[in-house]
Protein backbone atom coordinates (compact mmCIF):
# COMPACT_ATOMS: atom_id res chain seq x y z
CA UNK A 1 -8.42 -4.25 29.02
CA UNK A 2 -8.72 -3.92 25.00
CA UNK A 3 -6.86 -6.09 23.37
CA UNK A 4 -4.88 -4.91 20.33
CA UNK A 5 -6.76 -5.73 16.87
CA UNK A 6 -6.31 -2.95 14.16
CA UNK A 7 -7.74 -4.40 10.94
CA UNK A 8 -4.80 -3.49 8.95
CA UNK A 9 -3.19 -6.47 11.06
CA UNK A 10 -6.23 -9.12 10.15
CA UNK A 11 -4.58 -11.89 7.56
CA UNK A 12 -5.70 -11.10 3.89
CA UNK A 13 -5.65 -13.56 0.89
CA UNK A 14 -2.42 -12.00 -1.45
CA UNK A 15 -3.99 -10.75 -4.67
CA UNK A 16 -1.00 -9.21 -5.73
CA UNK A 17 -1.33 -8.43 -9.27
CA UNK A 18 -1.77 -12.09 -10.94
CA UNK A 19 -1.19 -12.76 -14.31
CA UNK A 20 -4.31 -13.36 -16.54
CA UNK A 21 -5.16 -14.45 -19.47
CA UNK A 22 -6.65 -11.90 -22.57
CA UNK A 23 -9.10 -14.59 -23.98
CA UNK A 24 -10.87 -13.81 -26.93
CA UNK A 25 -13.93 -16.67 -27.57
CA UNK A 26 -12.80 -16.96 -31.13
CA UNK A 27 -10.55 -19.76 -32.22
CA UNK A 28 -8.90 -20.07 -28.49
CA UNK A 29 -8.93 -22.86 -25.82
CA UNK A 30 -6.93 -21.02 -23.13
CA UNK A 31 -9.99 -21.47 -21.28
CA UNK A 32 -8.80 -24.74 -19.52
CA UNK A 33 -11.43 -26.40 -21.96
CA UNK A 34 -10.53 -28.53 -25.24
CA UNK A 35 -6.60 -29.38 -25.69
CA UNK A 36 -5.17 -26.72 -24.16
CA UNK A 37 -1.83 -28.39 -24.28
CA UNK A 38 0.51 -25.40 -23.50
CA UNK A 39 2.82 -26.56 -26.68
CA UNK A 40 2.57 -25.51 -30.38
CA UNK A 41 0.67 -27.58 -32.29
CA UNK A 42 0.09 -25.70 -35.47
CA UNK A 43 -3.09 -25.30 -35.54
CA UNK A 44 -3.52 -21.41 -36.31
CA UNK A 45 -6.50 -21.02 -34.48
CA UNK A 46 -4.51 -21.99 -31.19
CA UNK A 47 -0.72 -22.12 -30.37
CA UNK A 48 -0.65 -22.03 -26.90
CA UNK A 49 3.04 -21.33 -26.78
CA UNK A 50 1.95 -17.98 -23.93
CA UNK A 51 3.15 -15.52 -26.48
CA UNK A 52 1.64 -13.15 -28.96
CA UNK A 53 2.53 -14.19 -32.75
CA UNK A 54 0.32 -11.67 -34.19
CA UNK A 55 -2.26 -14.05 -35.52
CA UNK A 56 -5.58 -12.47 -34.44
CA UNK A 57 -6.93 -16.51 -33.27
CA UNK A 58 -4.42 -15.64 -30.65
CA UNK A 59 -4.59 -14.31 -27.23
CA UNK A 60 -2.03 -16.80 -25.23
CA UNK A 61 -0.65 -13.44 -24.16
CA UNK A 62 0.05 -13.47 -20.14
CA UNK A 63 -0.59 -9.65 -19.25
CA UNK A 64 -1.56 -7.86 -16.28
CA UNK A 65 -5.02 -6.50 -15.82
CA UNK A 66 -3.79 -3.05 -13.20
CA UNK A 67 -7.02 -0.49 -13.77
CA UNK A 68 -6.28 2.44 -11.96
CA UNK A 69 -8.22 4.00 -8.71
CA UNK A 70 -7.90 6.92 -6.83
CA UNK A 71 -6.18 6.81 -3.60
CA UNK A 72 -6.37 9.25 -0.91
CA UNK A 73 -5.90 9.31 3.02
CA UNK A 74 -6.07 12.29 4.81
CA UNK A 75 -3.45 12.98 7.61
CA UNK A 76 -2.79 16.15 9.71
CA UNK A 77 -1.40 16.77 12.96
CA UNK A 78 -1.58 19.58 15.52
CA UNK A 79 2.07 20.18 14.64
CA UNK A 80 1.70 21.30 11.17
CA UNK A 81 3.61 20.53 8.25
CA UNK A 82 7.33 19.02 8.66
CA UNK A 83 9.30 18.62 5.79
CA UNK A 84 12.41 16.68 7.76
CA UNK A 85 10.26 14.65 9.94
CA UNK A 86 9.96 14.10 13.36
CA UNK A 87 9.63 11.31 16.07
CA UNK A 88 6.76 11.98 18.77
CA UNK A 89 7.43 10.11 21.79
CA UNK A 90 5.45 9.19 24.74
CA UNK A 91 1.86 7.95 25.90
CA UNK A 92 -0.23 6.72 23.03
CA UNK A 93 -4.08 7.65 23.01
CA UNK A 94 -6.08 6.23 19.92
CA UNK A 95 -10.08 7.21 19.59
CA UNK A 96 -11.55 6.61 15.85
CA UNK A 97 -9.16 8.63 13.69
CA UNK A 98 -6.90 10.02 16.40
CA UNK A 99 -3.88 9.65 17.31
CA UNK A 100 -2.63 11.72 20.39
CA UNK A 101 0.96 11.08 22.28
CA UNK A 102 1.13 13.37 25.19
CA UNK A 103 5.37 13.71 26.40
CA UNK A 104 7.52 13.29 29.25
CA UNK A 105 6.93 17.59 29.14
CA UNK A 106 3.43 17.28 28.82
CA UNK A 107 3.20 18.57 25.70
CA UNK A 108 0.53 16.98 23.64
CA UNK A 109 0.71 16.00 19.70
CA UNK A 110 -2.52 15.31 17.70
CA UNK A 111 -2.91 13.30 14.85
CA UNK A 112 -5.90 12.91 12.29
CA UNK A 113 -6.33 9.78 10.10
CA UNK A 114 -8.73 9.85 7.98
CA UNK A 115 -8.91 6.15 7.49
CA UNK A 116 -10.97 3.23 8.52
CA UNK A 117 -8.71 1.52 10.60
CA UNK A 118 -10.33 0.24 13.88
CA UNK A 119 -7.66 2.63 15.97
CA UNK A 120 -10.45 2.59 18.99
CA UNK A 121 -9.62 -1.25 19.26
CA UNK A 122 -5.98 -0.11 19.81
CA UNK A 123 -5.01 -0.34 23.40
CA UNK A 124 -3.04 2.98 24.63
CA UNK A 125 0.33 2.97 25.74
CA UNK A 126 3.77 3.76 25.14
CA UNK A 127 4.88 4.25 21.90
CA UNK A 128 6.41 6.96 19.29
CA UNK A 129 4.90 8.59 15.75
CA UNK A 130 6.78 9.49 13.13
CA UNK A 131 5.24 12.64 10.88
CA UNK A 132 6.35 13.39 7.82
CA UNK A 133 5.10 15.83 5.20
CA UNK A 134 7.35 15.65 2.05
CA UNK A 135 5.47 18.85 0.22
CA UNK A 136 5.69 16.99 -3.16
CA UNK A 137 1.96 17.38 -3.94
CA UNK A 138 0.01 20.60 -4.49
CA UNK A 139 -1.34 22.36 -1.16
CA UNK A 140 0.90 19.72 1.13
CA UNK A 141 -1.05 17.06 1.28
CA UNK A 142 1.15 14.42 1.12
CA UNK A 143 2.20 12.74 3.89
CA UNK A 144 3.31 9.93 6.12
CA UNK A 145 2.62 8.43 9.41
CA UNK A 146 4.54 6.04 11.58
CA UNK A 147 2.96 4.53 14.66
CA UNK A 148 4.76 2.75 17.14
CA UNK A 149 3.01 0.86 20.11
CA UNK A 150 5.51 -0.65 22.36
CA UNK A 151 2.20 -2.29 24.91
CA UNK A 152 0.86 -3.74 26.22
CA UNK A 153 1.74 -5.06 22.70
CA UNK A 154 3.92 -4.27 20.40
CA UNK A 155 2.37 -3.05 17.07
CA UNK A 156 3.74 -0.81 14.39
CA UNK A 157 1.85 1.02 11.49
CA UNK A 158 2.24 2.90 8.90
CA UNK A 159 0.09 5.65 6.67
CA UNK A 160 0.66 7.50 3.91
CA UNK A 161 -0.87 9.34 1.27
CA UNK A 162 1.13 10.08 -2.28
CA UNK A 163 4.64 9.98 0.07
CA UNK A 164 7.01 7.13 0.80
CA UNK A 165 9.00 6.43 3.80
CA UNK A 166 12.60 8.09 4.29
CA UNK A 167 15.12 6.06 5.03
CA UNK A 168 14.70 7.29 8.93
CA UNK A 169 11.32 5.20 9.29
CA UNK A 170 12.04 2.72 6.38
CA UNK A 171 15.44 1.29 8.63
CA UNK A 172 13.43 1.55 11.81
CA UNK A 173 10.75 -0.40 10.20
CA UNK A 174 12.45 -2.73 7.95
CA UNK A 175 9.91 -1.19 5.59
CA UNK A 176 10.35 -0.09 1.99
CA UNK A 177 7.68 1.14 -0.70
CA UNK A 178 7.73 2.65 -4.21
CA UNK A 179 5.85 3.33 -6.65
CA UNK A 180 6.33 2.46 -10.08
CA UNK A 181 5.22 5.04 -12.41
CA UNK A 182 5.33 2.56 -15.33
CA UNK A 183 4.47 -1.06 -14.31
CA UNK A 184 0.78 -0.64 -15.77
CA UNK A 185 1.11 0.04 -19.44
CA UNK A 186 -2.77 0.22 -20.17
CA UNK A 187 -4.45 3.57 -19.94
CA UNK A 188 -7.92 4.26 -19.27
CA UNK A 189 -10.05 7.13 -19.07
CA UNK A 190 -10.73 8.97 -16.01
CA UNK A 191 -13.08 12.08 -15.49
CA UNK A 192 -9.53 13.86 -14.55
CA UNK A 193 -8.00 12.88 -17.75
CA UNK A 194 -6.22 9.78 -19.02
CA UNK A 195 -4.49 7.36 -16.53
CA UNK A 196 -2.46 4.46 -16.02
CA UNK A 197 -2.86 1.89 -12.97
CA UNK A 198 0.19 2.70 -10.22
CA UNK A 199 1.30 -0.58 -8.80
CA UNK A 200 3.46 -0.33 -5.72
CA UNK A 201 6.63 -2.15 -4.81
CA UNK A 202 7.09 -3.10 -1.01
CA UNK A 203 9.37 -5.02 0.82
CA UNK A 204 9.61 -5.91 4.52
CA UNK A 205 11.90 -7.80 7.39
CA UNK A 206 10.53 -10.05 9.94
CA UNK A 207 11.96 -9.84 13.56
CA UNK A 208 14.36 -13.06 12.40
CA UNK A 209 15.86 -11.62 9.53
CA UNK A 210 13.72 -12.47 6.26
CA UNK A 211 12.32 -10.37 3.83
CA UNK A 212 9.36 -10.32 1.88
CA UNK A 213 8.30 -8.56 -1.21
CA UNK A 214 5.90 -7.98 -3.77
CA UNK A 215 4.25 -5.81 -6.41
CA UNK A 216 0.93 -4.65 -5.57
CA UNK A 217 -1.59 -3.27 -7.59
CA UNK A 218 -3.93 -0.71 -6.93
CA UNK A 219 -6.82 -1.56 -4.62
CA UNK A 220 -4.97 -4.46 -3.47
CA UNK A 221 -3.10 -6.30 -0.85
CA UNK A 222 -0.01 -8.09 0.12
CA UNK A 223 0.45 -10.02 3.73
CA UNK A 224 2.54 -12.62 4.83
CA UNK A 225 2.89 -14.33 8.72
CA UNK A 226 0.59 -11.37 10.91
CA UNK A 227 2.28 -8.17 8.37
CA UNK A 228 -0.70 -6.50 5.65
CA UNK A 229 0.46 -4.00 3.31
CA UNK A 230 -2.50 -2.10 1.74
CA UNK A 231 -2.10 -0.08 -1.49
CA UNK A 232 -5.99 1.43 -0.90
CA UNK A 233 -5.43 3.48 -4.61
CA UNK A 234 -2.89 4.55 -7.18
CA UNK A 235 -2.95 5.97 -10.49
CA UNK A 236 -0.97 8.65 -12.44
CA UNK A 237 -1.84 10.48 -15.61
CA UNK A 238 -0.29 11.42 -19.14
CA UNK A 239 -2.47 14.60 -18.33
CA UNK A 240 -4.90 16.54 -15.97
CA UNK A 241 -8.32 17.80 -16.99
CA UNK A 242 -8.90 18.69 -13.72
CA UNK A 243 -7.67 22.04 -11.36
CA UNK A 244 -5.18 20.87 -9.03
CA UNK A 245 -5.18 17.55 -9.94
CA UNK A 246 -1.89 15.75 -8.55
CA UNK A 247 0.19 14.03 -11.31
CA UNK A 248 0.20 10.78 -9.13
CA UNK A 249 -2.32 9.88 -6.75
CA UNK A 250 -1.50 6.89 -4.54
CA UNK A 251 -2.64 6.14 -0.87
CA UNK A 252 -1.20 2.96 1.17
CA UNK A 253 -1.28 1.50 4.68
CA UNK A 254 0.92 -1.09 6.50
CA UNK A 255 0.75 -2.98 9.68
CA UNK A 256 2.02 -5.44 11.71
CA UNK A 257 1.99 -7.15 15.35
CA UNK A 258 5.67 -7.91 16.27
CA UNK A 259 5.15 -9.82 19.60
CA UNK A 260 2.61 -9.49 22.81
CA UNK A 261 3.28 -8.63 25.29
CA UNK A 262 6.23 -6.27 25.06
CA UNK A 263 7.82 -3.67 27.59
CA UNK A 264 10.07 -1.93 24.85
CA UNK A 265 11.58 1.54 25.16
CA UNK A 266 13.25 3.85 22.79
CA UNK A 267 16.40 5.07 21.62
């Protein structure tokens, strides 16, 4: 039997987006070198009190280095688009980049992920999806998928490019995500036009009642006990050089293991 091992559930190292320092080689000894004595001590060409005075010898200046990087997962599903969103349930079949939950009718629901994430090592089962397709983005492709594996153990998942759970899947989930349009003042230049990193705030329950959160910055990650949140990509522009260019571009994935083994059932 396959045992359940998605690599959006392996334990990453939180990078978060850390504070760092702006050094500038002239006059400064914020480089853990020389006093570096975190106090003022007059001496213009160093205050180390963390804060910008203006003086040009100065870069004590915490700020946060969030470059921006397209994000972009592609989802369909054999059902189309569905702008209230709907709960597949039934058998779970996973094969690299599928998805497909066949019903108590016999009716059979595809899913496409276009996503690195190891789904062949997923053991099928019973289980639910969630699809989702806001229609917020040019051409409909944003969208979100929920994947719910109740064995032989019990996993849950979540994908989604430029969309963010509703509170349907976010209370089922204990899972909520945002983006912040303006956490990452800096802009840089993209061949699509000018840009600003897109951190992403996320916050989720374990199974005894605690919650965890964190901003996470583009291209990085966020995990605590056997729970990963990716945010693969995020950035959105003061303007668009490009046709059909999305204002925001974002893409994210989340996972977690809850428990093995695990007979569960549905609602």
């Amino acid at each position: 039997m396959r045992t359940s091992h998605p690599s959006l559930l392996l334990l990453v190292l939180l990078l978060g987006c850390p504070p760092t320092l702006d050094n500038n080689p002239v006059g400064n000894d914020d480089d853990a070198s020389d006093d570096d004595d975190m106090s003022d001590d007059d001496d213009m060409s160093d205050d180390d009190d963390m804060s910008d005075d203006d003086d040009d010898d100065d870069d004590d200046d915490i700020s946060v280095d969030c470059a921006p990087s397209a994000g972009w997962i592609e989802l369909s599903s054999s059902a189309g688009l569905d702008f209230g969103g709907t709960w597949y349930e039934g058998e779970l079949a996973f094969s690299p980049g599928s998805i497909r939950v066949l019903d108590a009718a016999g009716v059979l629901t595809e899913f496409s992920i276009g996503f690195e994430a190891d789904l062949e090592t997923m053991s099928d089962g019973p289980g639910r999806v969630y699809w989702l397709t806001p229609g917020n983005t040019p051409w409909g492709t944003d969208a979100i998928l929920g994947v719910e594996v109740f064995g032989p153990s019990w996993v849950r998942m979540v994908f989604a490019n430029m969309a963010i759970p509703d509170p349907v899947l976010s209370d089922e989930f204990q899972l909520w995500v945002e983006p912040d349009l303006f956490g990452c003042g800096e802009a840089w230049e993209t061949e699509c036009g000018i840009a600003r990193g897109l951190p992403m705030y996320v916050q989720m329950a374990t199974l005894d009642g605690q919650f965890f959160d964190a901003w996470v910055e583009p291209g990085n990650d966020f995990s605590f006990q056997n729970t990963s949140f990716l945010h693969l990509g995020g950035q959105v522009y003061e303007e668009t050089f490009c046709p059909d260019t999305p204002a925001e571009e974002y893409a994210w994935a989340w996972g977690t293991l809850l428990e093995e083994p695990v007979l569960g059932v549905t609602e």
